[in-house]
PDB file of N, CA and C in Angstrom:
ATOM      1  N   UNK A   1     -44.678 244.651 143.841  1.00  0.00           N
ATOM      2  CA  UNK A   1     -43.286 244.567 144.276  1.00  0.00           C
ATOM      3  C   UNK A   1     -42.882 243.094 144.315  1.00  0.00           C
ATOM      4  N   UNK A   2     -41.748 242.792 143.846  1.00  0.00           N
ATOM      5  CA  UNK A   2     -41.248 241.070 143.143  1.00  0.00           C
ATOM      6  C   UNK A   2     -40.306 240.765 144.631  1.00  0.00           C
ATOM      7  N   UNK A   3     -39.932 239.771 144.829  1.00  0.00           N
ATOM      8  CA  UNK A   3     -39.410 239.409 146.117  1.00  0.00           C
ATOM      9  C   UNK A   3     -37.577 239.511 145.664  1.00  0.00           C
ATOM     10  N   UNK A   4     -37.814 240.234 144.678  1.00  0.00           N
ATOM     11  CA  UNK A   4     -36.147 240.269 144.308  1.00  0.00           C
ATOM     12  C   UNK A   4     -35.683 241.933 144.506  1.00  0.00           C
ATOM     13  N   UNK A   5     -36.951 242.488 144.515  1.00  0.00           N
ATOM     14  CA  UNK A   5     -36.243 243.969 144.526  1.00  0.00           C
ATOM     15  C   UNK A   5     -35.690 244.707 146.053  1.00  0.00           C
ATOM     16  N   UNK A   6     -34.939 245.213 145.662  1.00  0.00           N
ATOM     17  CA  UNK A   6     -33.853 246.096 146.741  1.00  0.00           C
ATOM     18  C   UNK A   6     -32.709 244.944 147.118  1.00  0.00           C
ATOM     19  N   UNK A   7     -33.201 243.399 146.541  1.00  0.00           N
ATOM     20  CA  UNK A   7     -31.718 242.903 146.807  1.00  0.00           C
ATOM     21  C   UNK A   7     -30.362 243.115 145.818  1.00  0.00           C
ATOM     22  N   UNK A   8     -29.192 243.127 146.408  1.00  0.00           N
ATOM     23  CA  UNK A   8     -27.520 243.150 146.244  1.00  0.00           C
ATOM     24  C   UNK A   8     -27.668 241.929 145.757  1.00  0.00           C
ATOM     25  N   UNK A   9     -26.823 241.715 144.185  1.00  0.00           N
ATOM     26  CA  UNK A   9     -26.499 240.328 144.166  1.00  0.00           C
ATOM     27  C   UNK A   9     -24.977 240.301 144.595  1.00  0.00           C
ATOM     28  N   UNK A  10     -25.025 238.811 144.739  1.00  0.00           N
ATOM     29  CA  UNK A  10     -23.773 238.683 145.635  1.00  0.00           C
ATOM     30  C   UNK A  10     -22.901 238.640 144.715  1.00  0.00           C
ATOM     31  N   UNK A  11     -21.227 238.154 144.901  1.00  0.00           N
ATOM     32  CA  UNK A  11     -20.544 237.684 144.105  1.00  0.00           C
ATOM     33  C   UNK A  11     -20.315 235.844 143.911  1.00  0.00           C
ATOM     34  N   UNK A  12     -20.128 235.907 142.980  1.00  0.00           N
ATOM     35  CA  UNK A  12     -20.017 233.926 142.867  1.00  0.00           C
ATOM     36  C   UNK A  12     -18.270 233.751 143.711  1.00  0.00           C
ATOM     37  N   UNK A  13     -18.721 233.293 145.113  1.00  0.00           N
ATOM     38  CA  UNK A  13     -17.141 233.518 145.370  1.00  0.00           C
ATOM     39  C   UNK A  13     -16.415 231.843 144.766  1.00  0.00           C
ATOM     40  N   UNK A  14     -17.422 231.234 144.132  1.00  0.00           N
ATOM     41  CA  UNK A  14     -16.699 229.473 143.989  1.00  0.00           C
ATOM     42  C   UNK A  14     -16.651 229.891 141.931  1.00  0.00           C
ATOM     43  N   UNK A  15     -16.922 230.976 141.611  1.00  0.00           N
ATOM     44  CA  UNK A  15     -16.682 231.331 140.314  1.00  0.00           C
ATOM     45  C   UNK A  15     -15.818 231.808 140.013  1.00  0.00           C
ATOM     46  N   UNK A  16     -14.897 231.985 138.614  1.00  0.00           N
ATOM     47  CA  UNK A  16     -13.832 232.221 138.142  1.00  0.00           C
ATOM     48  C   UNK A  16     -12.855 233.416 139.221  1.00  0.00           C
ATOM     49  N   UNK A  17     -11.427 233.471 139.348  1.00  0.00           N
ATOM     50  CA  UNK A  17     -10.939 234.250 140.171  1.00  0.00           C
ATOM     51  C   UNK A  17     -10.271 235.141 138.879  1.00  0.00           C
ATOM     52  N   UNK A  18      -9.857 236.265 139.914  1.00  0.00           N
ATOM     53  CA  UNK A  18      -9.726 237.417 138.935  1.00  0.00           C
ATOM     54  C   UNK A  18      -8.178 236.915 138.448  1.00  0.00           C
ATOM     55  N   UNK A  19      -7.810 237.617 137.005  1.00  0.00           N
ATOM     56  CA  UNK A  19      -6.739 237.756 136.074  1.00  0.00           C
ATOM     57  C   UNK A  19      -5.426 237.347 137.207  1.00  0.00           C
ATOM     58  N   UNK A  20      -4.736 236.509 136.823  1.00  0.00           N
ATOM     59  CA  UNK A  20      -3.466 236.470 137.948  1.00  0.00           C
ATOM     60  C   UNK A  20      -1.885 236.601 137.603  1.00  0.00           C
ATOM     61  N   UNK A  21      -2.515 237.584 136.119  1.00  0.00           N
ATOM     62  CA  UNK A  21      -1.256 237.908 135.350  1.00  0.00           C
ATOM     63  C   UNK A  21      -1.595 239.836 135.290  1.00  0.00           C
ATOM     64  N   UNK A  22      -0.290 240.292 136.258  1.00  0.00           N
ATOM     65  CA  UNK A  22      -0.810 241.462 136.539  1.00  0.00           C
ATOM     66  C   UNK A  22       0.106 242.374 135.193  1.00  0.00           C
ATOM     67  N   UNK A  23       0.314 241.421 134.066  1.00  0.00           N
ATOM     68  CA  UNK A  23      -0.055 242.614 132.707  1.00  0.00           C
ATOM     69  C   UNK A  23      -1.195 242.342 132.065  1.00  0.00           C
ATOM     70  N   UNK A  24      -1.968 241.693 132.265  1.00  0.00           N
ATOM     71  CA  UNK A  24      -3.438 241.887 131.567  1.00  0.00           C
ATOM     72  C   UNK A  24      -4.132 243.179 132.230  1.00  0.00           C
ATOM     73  N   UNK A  25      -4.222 243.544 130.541  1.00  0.00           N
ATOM     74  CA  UNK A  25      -4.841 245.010 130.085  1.00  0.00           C
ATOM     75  C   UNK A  25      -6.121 244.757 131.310  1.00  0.00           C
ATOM     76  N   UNK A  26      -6.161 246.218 132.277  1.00  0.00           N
ATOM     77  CA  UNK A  26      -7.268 245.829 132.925  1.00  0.00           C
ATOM     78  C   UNK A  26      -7.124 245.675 134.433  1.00  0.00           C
ATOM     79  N   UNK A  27      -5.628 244.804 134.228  1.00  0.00           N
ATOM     80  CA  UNK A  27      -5.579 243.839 136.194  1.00  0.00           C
ATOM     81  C   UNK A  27      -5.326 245.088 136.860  1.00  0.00           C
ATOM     82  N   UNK A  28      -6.556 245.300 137.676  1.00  0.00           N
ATOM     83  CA  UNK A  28      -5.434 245.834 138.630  1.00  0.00           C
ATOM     84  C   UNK A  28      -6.312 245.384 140.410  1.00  0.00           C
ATOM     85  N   UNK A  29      -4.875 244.771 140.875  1.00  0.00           N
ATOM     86  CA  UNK A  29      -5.386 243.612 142.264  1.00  0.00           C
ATOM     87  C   UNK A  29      -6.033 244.846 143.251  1.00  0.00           C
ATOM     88  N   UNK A  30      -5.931 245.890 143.273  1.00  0.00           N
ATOM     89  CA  UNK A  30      -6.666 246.849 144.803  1.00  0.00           C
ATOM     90  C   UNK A  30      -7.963 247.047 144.317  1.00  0.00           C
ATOM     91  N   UNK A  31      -8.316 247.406 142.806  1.00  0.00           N
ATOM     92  CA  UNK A  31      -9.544 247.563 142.196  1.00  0.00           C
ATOM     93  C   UNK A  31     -10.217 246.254 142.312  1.00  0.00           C
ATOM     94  N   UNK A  32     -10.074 245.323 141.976  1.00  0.00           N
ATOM     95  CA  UNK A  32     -10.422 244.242 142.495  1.00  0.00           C
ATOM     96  C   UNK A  32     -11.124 244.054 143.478  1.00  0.00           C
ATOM     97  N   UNK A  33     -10.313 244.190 144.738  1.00  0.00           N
ATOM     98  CA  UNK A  33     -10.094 243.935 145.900  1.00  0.00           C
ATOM     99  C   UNK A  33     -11.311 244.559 146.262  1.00  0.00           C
ATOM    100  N   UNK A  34     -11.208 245.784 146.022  1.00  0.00           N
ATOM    101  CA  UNK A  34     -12.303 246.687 146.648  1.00  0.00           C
ATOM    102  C   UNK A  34     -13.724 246.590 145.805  1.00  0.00           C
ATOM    103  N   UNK A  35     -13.732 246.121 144.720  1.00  0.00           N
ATOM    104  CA  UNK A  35     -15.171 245.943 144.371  1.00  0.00           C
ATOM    105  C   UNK A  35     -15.709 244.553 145.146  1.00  0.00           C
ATOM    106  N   UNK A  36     -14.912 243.662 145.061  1.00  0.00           N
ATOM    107  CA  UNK A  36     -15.208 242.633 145.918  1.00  0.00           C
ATOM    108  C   UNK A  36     -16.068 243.282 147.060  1.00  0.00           C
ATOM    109  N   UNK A  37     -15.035 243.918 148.107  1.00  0.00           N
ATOM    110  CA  UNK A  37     -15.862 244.083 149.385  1.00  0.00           C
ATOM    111  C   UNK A  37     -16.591 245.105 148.873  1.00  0.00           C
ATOM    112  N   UNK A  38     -17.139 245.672 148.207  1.00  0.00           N
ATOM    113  CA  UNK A  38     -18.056 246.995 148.275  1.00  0.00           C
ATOM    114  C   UNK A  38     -19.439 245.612 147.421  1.00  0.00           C
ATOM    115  N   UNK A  39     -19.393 244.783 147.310  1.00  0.00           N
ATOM    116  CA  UNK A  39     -20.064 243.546 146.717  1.00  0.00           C
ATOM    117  C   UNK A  39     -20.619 243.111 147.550  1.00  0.00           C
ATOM    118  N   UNK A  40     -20.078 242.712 148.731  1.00  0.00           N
ATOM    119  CA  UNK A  40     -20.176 242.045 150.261  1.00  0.00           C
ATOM    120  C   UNK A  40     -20.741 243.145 150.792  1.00  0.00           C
ATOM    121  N   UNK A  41     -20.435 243.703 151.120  1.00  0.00           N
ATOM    122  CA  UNK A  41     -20.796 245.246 151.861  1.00  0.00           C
ATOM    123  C   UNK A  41     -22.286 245.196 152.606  1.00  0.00           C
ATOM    124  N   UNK A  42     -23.163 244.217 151.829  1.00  0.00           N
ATOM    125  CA  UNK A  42     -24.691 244.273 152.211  1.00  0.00           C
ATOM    126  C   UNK A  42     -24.388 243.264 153.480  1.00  0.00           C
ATOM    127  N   UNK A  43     -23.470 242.223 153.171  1.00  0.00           N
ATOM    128  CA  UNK A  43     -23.850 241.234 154.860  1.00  0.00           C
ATOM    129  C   UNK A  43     -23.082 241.491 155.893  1.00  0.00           C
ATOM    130  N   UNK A  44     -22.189 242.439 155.317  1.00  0.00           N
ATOM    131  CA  UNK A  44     -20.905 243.301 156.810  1.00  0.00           C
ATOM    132  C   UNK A  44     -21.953 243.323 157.855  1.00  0.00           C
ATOM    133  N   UNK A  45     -23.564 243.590 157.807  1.00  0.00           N
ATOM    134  CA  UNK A  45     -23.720 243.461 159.304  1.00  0.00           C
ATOM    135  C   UNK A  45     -24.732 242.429 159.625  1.00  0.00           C
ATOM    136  N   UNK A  46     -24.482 241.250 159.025  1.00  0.00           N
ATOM    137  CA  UNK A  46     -25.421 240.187 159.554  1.00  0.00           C
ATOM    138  C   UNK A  46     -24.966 239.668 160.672  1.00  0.00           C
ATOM    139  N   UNK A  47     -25.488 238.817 161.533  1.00  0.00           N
ATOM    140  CA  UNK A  47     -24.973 238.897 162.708  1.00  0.00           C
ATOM    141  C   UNK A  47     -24.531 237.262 162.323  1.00  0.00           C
ATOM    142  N   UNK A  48     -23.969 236.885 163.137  1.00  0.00           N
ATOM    143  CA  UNK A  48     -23.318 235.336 163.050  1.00  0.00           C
ATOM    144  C   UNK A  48     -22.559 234.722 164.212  1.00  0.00           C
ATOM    145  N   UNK A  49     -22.752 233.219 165.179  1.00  0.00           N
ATOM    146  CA  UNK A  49     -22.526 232.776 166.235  1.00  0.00           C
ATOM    147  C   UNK A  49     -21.087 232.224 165.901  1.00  0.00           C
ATOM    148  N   UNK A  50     -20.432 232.646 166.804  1.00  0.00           N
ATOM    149  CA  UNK A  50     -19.031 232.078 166.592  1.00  0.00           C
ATOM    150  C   UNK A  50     -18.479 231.227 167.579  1.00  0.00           C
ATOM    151  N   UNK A  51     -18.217 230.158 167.768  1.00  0.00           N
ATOM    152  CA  UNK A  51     -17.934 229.327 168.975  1.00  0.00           C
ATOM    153  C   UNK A  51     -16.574 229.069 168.612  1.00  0.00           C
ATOM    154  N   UNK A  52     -15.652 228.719 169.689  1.00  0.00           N
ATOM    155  CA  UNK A  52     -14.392 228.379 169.754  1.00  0.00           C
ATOM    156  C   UNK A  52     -14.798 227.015 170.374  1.00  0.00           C
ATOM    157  N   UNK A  53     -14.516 225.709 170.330  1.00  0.00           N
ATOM    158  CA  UNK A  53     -14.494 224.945 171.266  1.00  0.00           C
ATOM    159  C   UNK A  53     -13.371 224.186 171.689  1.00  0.00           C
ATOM    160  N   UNK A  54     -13.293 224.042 172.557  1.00  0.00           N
ATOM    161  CA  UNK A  54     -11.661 223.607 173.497  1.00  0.00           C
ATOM    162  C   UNK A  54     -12.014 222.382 173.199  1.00  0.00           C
ATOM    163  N   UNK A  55     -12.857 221.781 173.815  1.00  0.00           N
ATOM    164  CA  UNK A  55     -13.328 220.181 173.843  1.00  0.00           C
ATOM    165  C   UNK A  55     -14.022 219.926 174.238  1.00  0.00           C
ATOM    166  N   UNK A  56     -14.612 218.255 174.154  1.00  0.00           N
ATOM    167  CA  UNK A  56     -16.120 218.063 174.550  1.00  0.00           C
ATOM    168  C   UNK A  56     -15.843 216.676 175.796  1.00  0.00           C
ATOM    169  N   UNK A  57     -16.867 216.506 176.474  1.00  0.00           N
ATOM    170  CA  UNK A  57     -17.060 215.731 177.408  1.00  0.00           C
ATOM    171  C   UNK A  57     -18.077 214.946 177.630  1.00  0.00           C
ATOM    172  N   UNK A  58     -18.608 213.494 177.625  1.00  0.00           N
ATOM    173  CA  UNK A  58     -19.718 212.988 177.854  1.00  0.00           C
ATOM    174  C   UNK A  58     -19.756 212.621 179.032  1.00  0.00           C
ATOM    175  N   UNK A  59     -21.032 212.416 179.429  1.00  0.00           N
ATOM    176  CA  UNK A  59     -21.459 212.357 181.257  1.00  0.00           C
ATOM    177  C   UNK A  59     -23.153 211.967 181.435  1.00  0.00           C
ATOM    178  N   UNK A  60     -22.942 211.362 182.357  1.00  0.00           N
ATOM    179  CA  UNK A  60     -24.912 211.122 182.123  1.00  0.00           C
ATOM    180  C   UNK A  60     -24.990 212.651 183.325  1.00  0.00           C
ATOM    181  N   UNK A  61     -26.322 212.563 183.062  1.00  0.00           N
ATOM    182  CA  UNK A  61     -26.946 213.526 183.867  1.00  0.00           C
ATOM    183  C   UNK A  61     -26.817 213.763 185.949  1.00  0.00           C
ATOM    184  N   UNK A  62     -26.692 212.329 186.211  1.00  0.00           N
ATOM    185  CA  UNK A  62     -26.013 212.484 187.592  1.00  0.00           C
ATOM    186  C   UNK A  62     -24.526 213.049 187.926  1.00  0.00           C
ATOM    187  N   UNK A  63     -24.108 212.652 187.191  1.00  0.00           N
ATOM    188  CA  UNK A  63     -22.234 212.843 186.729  1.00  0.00           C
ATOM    189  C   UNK A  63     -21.846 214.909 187.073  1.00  0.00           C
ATOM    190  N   UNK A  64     -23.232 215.011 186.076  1.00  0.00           N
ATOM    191  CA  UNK A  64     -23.137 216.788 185.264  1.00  0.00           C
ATOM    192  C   UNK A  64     -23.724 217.466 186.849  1.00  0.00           C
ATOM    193  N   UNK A  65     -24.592 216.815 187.635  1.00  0.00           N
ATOM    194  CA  UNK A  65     -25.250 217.585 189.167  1.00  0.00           C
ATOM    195  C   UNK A  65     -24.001 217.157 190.003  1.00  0.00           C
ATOM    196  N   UNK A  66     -23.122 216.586 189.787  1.00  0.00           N
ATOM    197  CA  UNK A  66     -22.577 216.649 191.196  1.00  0.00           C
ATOM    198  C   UNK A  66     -20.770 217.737 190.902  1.00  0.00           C
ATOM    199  N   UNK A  67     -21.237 218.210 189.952  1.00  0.00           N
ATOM    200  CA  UNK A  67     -20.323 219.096 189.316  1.00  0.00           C
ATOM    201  C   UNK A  67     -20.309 220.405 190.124  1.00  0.00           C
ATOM    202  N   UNK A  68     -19.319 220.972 190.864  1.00  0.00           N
ATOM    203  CA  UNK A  68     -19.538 222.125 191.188  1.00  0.00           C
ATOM    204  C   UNK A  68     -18.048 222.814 191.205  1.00  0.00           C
ATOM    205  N   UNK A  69     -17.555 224.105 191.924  1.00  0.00           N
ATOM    206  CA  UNK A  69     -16.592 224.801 191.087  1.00  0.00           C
ATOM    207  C   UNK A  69     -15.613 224.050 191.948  1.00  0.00           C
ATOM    208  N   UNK A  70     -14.521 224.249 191.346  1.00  0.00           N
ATOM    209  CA  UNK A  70     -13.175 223.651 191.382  1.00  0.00           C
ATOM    210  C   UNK A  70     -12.962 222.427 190.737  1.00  0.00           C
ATOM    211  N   UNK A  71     -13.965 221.961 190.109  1.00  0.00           N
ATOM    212  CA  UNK A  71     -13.823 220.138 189.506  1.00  0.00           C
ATOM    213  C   UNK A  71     -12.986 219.909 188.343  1.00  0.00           C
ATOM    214  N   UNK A  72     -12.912 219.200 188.263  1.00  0.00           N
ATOM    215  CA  UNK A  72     -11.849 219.518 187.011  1.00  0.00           C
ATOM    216  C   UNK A  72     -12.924 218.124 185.765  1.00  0.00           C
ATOM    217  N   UNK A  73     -12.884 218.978 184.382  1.00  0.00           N
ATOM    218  CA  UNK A  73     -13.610 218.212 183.775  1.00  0.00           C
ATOM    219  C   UNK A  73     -12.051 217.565 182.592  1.00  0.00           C
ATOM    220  N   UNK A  74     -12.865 216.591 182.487  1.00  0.00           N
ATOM    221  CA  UNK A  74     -11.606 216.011 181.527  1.00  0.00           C
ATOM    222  C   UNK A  74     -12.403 216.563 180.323  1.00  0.00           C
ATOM    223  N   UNK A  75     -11.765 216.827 179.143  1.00  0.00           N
ATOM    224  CA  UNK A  75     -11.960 216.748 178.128  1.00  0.00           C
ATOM    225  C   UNK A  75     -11.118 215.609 177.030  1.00  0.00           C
ATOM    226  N   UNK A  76     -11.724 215.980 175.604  1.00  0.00           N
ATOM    227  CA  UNK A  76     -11.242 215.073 174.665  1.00  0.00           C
ATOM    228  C   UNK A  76     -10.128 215.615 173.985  1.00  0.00           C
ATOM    229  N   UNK A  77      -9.348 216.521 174.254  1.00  0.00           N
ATOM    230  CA  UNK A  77      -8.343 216.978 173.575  1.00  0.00           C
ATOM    231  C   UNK A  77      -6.872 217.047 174.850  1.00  0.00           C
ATOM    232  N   UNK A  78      -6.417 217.141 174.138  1.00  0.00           N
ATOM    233  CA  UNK A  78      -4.156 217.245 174.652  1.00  0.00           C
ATOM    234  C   UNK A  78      -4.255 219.182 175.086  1.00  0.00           C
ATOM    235  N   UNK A  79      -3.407 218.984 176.024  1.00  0.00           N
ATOM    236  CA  UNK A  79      -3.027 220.327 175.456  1.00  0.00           C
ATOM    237  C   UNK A  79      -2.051 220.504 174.407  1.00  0.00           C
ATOM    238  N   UNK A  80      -2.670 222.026 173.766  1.00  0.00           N
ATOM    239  CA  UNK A  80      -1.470 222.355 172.936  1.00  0.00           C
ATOM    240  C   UNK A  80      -2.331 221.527 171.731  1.00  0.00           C
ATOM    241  N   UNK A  81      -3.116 221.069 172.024  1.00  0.00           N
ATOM    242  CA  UNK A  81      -3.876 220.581 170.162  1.00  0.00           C
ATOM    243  C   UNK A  81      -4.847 221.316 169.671  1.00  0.00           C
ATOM    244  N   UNK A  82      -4.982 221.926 168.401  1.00  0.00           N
ATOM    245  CA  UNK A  82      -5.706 222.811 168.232  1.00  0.00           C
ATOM    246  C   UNK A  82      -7.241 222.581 168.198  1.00  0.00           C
ATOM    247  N   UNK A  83      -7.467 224.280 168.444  1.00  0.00           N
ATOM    248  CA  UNK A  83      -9.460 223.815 168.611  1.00  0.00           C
ATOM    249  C   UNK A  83      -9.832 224.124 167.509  1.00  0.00           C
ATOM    250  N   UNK A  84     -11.361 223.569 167.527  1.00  0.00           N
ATOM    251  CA  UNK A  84     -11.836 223.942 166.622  1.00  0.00           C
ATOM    252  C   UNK A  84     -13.023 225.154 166.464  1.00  0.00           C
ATOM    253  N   UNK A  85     -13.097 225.832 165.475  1.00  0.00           N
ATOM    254  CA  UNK A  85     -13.767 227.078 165.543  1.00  0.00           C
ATOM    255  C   UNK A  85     -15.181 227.446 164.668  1.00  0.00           C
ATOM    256  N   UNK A  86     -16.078 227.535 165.020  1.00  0.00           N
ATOM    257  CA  UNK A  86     -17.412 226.926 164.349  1.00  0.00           C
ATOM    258  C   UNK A  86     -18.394 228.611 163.928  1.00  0.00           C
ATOM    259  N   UNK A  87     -18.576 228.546 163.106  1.00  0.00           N
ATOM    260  CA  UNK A  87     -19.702 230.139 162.788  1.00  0.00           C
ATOM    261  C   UNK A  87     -21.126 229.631 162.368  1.00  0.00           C
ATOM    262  N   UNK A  88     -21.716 229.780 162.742  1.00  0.00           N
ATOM    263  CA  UNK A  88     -23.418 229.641 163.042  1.00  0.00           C
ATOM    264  C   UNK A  88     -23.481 227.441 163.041  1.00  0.00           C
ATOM    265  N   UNK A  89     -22.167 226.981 164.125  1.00  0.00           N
ATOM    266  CA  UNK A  89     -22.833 226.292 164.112  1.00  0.00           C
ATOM    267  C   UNK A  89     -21.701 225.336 162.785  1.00  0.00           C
ATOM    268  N   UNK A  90     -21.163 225.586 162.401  1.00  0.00           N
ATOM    269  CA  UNK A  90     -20.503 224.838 161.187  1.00  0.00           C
ATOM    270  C   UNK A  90     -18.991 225.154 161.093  1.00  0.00           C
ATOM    271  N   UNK A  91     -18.359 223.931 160.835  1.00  0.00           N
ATOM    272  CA  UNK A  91     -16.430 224.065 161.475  1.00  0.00           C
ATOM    273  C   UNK A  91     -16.242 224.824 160.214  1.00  0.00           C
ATOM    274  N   UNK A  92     -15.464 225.902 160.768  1.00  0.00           N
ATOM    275  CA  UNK A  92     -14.750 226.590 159.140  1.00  0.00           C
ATOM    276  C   UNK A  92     -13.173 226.770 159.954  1.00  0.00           C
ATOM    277  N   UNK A  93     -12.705 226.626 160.827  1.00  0.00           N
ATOM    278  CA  UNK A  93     -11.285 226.801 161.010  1.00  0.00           C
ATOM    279  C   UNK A  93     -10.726 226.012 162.095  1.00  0.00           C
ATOM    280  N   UNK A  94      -9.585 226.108 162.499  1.00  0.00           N
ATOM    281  CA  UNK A  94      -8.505 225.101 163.694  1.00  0.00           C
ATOM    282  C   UNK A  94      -7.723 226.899 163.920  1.00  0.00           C
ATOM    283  N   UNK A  95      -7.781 226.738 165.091  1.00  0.00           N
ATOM    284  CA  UNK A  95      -6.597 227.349 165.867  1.00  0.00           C
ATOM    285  C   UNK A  95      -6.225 226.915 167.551  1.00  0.00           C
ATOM    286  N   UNK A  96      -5.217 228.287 167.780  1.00  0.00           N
ATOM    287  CA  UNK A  96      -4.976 228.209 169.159  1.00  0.00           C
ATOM    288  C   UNK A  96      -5.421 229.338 169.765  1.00  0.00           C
ATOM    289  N   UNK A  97      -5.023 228.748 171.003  1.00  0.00           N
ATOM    290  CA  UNK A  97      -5.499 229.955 172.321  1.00  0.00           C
ATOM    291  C   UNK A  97      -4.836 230.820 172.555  1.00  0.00           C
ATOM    292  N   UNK A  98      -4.466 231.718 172.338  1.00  0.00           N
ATOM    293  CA  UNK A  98      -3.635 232.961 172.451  1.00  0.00           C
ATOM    294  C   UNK A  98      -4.745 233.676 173.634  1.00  0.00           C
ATOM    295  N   UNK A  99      -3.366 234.687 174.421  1.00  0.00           N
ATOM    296  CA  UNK A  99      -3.787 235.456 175.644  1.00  0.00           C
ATOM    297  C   UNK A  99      -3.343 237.057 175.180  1.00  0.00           C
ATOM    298  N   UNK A 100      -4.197 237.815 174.770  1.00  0.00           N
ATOM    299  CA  UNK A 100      -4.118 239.190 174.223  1.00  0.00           C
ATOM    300  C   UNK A 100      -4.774 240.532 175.711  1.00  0.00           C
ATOM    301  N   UNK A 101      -3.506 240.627 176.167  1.00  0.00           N
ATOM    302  CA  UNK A 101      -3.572 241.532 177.238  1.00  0.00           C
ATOM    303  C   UNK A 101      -3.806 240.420 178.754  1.00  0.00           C
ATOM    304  N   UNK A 102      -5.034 241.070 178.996  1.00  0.00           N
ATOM    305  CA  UNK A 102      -5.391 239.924 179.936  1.00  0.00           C
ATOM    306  C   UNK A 102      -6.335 239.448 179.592  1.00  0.00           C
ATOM    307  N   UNK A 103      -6.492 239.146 178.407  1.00  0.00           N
ATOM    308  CA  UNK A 103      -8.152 238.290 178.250  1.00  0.00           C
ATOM    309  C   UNK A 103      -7.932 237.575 176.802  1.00  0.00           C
ATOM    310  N   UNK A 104      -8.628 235.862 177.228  1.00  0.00           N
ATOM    311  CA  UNK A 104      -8.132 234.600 176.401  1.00  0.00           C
ATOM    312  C   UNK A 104      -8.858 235.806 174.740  1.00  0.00           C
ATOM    313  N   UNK A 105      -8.161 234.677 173.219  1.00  0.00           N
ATOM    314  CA  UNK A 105      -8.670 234.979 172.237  1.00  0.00           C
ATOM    315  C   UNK A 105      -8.281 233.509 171.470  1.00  0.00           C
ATOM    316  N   UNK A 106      -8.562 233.634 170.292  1.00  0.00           N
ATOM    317  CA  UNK A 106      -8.394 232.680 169.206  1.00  0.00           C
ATOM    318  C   UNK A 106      -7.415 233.162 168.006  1.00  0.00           C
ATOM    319  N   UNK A 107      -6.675 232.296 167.869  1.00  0.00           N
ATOM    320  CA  UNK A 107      -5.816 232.746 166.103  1.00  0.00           C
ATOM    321  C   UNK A 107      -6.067 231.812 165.532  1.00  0.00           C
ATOM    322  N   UNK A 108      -6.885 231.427 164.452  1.00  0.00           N
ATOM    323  CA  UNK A 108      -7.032 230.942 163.448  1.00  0.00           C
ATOM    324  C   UNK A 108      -5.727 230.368 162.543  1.00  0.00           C
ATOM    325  N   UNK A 109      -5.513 229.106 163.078  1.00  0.00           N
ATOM    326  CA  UNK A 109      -4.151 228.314 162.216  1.00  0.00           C
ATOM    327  C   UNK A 109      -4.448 227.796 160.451  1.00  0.00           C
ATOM    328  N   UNK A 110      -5.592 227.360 160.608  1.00  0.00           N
ATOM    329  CA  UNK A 110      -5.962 226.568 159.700  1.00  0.00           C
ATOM    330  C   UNK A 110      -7.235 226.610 159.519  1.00  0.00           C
ATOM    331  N   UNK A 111      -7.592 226.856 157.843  1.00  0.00           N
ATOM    332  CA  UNK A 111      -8.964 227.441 157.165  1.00  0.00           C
ATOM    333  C   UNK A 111      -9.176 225.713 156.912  1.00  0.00           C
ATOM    334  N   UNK A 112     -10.521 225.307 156.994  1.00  0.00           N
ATOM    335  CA  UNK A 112     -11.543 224.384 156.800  1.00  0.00           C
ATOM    336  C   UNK A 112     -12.247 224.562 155.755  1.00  0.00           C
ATOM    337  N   UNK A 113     -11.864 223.621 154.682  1.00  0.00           N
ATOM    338  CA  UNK A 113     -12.537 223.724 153.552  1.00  0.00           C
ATOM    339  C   UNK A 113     -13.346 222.839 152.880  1.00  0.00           C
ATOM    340  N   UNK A 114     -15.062 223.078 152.722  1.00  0.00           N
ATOM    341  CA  UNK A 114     -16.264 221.741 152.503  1.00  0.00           C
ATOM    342  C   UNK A 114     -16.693 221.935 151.598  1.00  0.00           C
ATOM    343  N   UNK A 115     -17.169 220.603 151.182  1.00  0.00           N
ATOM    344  CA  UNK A 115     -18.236 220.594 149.898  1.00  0.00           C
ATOM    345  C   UNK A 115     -19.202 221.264 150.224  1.00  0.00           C
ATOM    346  N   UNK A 116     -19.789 222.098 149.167  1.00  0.00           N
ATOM    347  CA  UNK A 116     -21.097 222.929 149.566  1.00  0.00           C
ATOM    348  C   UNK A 116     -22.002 221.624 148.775  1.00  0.00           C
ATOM    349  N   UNK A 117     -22.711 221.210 149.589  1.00  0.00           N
ATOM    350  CA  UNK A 117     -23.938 220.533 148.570  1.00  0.00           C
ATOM    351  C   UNK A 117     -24.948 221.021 148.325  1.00  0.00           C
TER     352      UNK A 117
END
């Protein structure tokens, strides 16, 4: 047994995009669409850390013990400036804080886009 078998290959998502002339013999954008995700389909359940972060704060270690509730920590951001939003660990977006019912969430303003090296 080869260390390749039972894997899904993926799709090249930084490779050619599909036809964007919807009379070419062929286009059609939902067929597309859906082979794409039925492509993906194998990592729909990988798991992945998602952090929102408001802002950061430096402090030596005496600073951080005499911290207790009600303190108010300064951070490095304004209000009203967007955060940033990190998945395993690596920035892929900017948003804001939106309040959905009674409990905080994130909307994603702005996609983050890197060199893969």
């Amino acid at each position: 047994m080869s260390d390749t078998d039972g894997q899904v290959p993926l799709p090249d998502l930084n490779g050619p995009s599909p036809p964007t002339n919807p009379g070419d013999i062929g286009y059609n954008e939902d067929e597309y669409a859906a082979r794409v995700a039925a492509d993906l389909e194998a990592v729909f359940d990988v798991p992945v850390q998602v952090s929102a972060v408001l802002g950061r704060s430096k402090m030596d270690v005496g600073e951080l013990l005499k911290l207790g509730p009600g303190t108010v920590l300064e951070l490095d951001r304004r209000v009203g400036e967007a955060i940033d939003i990190y998945v395993n660990n690596r920035l892929v977006a900017r948003g804001e804080v939106v309040l959905v019912e009674d409990k905080l969430g994130v909307t994603m303003t702005e996609i983050i886009k890197t060199e893969r090296s």
